[in-house]
Protein backbone atom coordinates (compact mmCIF):
# COMPACT_ATOMS: atom_id res chain seq x y z
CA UNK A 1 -4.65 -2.83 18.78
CA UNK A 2 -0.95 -3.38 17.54
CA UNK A 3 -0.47 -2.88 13.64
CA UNK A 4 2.40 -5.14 11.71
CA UNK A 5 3.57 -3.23 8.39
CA UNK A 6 6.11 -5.03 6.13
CA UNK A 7 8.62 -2.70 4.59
CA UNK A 8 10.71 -4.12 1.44
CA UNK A 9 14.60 -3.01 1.58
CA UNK A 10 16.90 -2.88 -0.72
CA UNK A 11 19.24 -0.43 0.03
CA UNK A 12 18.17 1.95 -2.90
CA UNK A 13 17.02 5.56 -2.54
CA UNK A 14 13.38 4.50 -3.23
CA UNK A 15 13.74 2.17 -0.61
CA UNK A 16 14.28 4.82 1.66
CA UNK A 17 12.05 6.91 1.18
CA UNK A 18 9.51 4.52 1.87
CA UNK A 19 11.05 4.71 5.17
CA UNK A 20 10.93 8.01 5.61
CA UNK A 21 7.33 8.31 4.56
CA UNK A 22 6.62 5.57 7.62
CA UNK A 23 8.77 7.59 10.14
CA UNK A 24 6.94 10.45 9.19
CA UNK A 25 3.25 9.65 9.55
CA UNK A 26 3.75 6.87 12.42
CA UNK A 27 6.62 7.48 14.42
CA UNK A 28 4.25 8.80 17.07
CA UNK A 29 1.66 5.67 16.79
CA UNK A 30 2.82 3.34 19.58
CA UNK A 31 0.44 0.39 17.64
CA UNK A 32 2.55 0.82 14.10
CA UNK A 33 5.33 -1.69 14.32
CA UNK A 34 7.51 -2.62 11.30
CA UNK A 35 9.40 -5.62 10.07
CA UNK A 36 12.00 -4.62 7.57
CA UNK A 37 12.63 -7.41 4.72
CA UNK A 38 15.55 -8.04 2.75
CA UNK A 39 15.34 -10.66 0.44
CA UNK A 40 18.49 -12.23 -1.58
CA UNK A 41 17.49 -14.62 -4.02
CA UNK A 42 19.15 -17.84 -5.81
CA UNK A 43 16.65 -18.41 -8.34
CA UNK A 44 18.67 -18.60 -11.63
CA UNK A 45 22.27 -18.92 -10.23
CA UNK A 46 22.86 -21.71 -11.95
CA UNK A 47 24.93 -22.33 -9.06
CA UNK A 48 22.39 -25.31 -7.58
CA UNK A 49 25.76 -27.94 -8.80
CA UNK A 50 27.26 -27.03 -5.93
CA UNK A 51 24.96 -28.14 -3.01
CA UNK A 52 25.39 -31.52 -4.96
CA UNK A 53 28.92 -31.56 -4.55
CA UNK A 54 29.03 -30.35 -0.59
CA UNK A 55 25.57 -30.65 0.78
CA UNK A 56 26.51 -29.24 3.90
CA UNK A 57 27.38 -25.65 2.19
CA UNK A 58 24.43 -23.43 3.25
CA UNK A 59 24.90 -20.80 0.01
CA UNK A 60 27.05 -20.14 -2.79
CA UNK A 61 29.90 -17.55 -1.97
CA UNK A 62 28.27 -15.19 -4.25
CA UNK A 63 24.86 -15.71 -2.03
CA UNK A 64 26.70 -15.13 1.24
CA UNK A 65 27.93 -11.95 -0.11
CA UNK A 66 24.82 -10.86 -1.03
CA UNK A 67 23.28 -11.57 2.41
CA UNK A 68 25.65 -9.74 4.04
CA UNK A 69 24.91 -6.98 1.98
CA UNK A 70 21.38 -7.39 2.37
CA UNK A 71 21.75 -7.20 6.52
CA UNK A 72 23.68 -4.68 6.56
CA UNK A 73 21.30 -2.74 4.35
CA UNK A 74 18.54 -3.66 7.38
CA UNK A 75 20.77 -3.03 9.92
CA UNK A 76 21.33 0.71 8.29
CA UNK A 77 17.18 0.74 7.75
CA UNK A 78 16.74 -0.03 11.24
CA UNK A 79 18.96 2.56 12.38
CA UNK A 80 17.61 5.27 10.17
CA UNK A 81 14.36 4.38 11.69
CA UNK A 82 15.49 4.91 15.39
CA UNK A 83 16.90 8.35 14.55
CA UNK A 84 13.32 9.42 12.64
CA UNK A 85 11.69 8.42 16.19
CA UNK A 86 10.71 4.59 16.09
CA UNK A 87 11.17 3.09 19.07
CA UNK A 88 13.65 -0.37 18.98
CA UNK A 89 10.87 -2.36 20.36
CA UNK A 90 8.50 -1.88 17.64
CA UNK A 91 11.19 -2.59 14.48
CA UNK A 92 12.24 -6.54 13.69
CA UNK A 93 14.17 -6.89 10.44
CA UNK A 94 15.28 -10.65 8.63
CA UNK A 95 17.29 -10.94 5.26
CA UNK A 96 16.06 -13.57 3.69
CA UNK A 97 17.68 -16.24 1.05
CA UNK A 98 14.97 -17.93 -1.05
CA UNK A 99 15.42 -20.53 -4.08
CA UNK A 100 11.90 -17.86 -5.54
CA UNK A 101 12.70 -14.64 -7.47
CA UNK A 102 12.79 -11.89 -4.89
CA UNK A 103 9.05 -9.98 -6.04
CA UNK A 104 7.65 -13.73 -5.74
CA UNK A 105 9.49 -14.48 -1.90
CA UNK A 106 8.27 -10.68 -1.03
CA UNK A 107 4.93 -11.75 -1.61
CA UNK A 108 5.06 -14.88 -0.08
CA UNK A 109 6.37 -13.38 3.07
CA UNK A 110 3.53 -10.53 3.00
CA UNK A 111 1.09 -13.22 2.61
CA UNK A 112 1.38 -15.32 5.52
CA UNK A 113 -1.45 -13.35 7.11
CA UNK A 114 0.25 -11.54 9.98
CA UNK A 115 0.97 -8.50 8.04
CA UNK A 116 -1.47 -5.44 7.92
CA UNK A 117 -0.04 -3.72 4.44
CA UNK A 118 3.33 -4.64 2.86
CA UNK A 119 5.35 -1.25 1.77
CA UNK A 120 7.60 -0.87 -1.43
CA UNK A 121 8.86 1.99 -2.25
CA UNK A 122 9.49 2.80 -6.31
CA UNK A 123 11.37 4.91 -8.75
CA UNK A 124 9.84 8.16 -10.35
CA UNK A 125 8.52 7.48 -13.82
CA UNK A 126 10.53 8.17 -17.08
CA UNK A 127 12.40 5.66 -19.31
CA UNK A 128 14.30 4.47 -15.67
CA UNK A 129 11.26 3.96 -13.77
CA UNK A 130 9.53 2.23 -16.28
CA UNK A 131 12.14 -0.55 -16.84
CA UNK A 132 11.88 -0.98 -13.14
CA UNK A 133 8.22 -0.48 -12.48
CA UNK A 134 8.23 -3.47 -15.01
CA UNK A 135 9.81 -5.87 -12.26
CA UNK A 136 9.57 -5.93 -8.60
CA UNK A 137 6.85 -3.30 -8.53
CA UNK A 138 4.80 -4.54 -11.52
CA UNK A 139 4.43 -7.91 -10.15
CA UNK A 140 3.79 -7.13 -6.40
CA UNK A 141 1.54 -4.46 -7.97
CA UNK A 142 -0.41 -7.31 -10.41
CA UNK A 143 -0.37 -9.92 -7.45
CA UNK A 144 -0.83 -9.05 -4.34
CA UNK A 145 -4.04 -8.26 -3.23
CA UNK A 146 -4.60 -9.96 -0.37
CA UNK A 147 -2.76 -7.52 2.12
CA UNK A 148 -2.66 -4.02 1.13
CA UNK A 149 0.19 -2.52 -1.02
CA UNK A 150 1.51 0.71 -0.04
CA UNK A 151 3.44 1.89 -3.24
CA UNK A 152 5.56 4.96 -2.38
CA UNK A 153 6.76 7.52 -5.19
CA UNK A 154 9.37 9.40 -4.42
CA UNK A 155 9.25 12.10 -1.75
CA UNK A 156 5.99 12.21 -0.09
CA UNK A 157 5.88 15.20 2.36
CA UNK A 158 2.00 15.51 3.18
CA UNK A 159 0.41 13.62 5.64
CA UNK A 160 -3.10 14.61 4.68
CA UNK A 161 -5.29 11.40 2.90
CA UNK A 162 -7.28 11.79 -0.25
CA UNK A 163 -9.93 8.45 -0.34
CA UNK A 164 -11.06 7.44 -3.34
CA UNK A 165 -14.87 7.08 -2.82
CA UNK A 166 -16.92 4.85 -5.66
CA UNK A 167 -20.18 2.85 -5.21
CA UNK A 168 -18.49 -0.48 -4.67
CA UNK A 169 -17.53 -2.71 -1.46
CA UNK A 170 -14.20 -2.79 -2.48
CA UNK A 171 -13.99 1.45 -1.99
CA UNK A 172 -15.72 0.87 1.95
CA UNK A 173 -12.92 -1.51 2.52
CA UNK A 174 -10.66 0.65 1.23
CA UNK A 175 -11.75 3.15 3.82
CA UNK A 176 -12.02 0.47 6.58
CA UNK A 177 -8.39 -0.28 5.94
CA UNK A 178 -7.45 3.89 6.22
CA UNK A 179 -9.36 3.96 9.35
CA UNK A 180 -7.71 1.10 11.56
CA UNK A 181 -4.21 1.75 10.38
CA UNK A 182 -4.51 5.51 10.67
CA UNK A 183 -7.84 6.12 12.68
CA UNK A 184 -6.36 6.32 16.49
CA UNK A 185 -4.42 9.36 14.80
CA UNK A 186 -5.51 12.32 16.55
CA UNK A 187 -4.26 14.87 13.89
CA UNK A 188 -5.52 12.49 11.16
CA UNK A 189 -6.95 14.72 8.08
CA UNK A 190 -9.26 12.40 5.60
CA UNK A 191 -11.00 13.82 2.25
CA UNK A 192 -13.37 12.31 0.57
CA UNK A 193 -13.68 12.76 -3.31
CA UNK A 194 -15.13 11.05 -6.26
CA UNK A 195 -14.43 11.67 -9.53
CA UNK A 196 -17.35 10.82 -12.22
CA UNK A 197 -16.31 9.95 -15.99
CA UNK A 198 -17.96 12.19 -18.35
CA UNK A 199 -18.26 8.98 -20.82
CA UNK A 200 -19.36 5.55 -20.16
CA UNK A 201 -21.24 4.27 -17.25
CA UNK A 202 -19.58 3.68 -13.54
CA UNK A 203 -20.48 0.55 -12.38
CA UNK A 204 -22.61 0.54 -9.00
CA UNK A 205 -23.21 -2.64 -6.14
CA UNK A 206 -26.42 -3.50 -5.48
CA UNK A 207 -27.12 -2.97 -1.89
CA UNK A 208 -26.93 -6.88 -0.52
CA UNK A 209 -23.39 -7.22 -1.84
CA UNK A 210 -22.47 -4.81 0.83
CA UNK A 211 -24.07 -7.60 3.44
CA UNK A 212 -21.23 -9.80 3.61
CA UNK A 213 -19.12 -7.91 5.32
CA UNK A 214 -21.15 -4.83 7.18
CA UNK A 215 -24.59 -6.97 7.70
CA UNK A 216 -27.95 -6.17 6.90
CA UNK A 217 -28.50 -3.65 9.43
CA UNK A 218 -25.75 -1.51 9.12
CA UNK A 219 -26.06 -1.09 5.55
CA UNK A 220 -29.79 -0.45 5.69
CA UNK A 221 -28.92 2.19 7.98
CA UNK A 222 -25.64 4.09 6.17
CA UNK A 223 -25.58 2.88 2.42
CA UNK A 224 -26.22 5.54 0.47
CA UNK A 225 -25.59 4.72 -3.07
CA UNK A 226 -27.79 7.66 -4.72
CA UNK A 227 -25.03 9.48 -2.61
CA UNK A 228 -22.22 7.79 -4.13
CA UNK A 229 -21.46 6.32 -0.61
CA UNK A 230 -20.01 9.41 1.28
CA UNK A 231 -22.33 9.06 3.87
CA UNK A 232 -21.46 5.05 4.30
CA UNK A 233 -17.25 6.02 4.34
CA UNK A 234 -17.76 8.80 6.62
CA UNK A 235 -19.71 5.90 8.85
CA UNK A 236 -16.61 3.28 8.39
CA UNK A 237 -14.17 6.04 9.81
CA UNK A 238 -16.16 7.17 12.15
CA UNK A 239 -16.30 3.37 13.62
CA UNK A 240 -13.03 3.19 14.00
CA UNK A 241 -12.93 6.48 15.88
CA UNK A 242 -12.30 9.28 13.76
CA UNK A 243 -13.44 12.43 14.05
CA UNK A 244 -16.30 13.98 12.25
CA UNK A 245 -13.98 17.19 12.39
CA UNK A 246 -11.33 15.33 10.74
CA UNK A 247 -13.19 13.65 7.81
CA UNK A 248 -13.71 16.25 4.86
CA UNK A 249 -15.93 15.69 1.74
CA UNK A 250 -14.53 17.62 -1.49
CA UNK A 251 -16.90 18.37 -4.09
CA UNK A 252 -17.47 15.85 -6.83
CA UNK A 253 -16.25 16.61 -10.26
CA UNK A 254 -16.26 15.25 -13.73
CA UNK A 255 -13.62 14.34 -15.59
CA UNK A 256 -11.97 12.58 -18.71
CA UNK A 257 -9.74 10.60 -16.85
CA UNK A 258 -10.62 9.23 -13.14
CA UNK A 259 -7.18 8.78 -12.14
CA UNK A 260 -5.45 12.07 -13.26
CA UNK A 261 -8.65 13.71 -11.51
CA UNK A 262 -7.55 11.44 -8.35
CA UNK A 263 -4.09 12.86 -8.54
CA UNK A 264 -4.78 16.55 -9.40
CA UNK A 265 -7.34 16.43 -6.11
CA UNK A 266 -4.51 15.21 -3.93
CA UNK A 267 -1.88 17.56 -4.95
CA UNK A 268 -4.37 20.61 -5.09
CA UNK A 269 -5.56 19.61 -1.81
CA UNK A 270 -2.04 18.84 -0.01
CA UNK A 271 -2.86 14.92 0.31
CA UNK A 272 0.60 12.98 0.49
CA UNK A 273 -1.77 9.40 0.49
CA UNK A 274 -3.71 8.16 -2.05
CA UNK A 275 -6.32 5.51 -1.04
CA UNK A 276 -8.12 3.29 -3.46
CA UNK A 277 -10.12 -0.12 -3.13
CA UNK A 278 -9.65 -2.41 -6.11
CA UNK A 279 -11.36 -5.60 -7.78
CA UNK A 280 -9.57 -9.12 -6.63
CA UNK A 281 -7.06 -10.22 -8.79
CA UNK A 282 -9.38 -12.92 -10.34
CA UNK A 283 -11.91 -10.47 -10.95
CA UNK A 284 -11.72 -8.61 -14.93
CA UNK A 285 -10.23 -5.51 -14.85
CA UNK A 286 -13.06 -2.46 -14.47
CA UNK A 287 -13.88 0.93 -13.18
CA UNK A 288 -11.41 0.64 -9.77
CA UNK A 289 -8.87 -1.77 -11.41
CA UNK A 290 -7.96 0.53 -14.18
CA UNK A 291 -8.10 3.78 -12.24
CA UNK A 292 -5.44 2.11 -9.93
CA UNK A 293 -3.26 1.23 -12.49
CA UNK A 294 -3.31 4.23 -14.40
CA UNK A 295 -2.73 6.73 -11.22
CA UNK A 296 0.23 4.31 -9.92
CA UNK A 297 1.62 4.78 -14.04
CA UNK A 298 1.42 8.88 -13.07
CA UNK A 299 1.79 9.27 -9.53
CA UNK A 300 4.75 11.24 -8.49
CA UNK A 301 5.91 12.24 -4.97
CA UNK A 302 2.83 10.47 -4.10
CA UNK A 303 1.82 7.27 -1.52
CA UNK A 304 -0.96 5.12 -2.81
CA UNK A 305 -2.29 2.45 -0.76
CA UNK A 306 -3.72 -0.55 -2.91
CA UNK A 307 -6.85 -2.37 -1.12
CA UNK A 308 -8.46 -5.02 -2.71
């Protein structure tokens, strides 16, 4: 089954190394195809005057200029892409010009429903990183959950993937998500780890909210919520065709802080890919939402895939 993956470009280093982290895992997987996206946006020009005054101009000289820009960025993405081993057939690119800030038209574009995960990449933290994690990132980051975000930190090198595993159905479709973009994989490597708080409670689904989406059956069959569902994500994969030889289940630890535990497991462990299911936007933050936030606030050199 073919795979559509947005990629945001900009032109930036971080932008590229988003790339690289694609070319690197997928360049092999004849069902990954990208579509790289540039967008250039208008909104607050304060140039709007002029489509009174000519209404057959298309875009404001300063507009044009940056679309130009912004294809030839694509045009240098889609070549880079071609030398890391992507075949031409499976890479489309578009700049786009939209009247919407450029986060907002980013997400409107990934949400259109034929995308499988839209890809940003971001700067490492520090006093830079924050001031930009506060824009593009922070509000793809905040809204999009209805296709998974890929957020890419700097140089990620591993291809190894360290799942996030937590008693909730957002976590399975975490792992449901892992498994059809990177199941078919035959070197695929998959750990599974949670990581209990040593204070407060962790918030656990009651069986039937699993129904929706597995059905009766199957979860009366794999859920195993006394097990902190290991036994129900090592089932998901192995639907999708994993291998029981590639699926790994690290020890469970305790820990002060879930998400620094998530990210000490993945470096100690060699995992470039961080997977994590979290609540839906209109849902109050919790458990999953927070530990997201707070390992994509610390992450470094890491990929974290947002589900949820």
């Amino acid at each position: 089954m073919e795979k559509k993956i947005m990629v945001a470009v900009d032109g930036s280093p971080y932008s590229l190394n988003s790339l690289d982290y694609l070319a690197r895992l997928f360049k092999d997987d004849a069902t990954i195809n990208l579509h790289l996206h540039a967008v250039v946006s208008e909104a607050g020009s304060g140039q709007n005057w002029m489509y009174e005054v000519d209404p057959l101009r298309e875009h404001t000289p300063l507009t044009e200029r940056r679309r130009i820009t912004a294809e030839k960025f694509l045009r240098d993405a889609f070549a880079r892409m071609v030398r890391n081993g992507f075949s031409e057939e499976r890479l489309t690119f578009a700049a786009e010009v939209s009247q919407l800030k450029a986060a907002a038209a980013i997400h409107q574009e990934a949400s259109r429903g034929i995308y499988d995960a839209l890809v940003i990449g971001r700067r490492g933290m520090g006093k830079v990183g924050e001031f930009f994690f506060g824009s593009v990132s922070a509000f793809l980051i905040e809204q999009c959950h209805d296709v998974p975000l890929w957020v890419i930190d700097g140089e990620v090198t591993s291809s190894r993937y360290l799942l996030a595993v937590h008693c909730k159905p957002q976590s399975l479709l975490a792992a449901d998500h892992l498994a059809y973009i990177a199941g078919t994989h035959p070197e695929v490597e998959i750990l599974l780890y949670h990581s209990s708080t040593l204070f407060g409670s962790e918030e656990t689904a009651a069986p039937e909210d699993f129904h929706p989406i597995w059905g009766k059956k199957w979860c009366d069959q794999y859920l195993d919520i006394e097990n902190y569902l290991f036994y129900a994500h090592a089932q998901v994969l192995k639907d999708h065709g994993v291998s029981p030889k590639r699926i790994t289940q690290l020890k469970m630890e305790w820990n002060l802080d879930i998400s620094r535990d998530l990210i000490k497991q993945a470096k100690k462990h060699d995992c470039g890919t961080i997977v994590i299911g979290r609540r839906p936007r209109e849902a109050a933050k919790g458990l999953l939402g927070g530990v997201s936030d707070r390992a994509l606030s610390q992450a470094q050199n890491l990929a974290l895939w947002l589900v949820g």
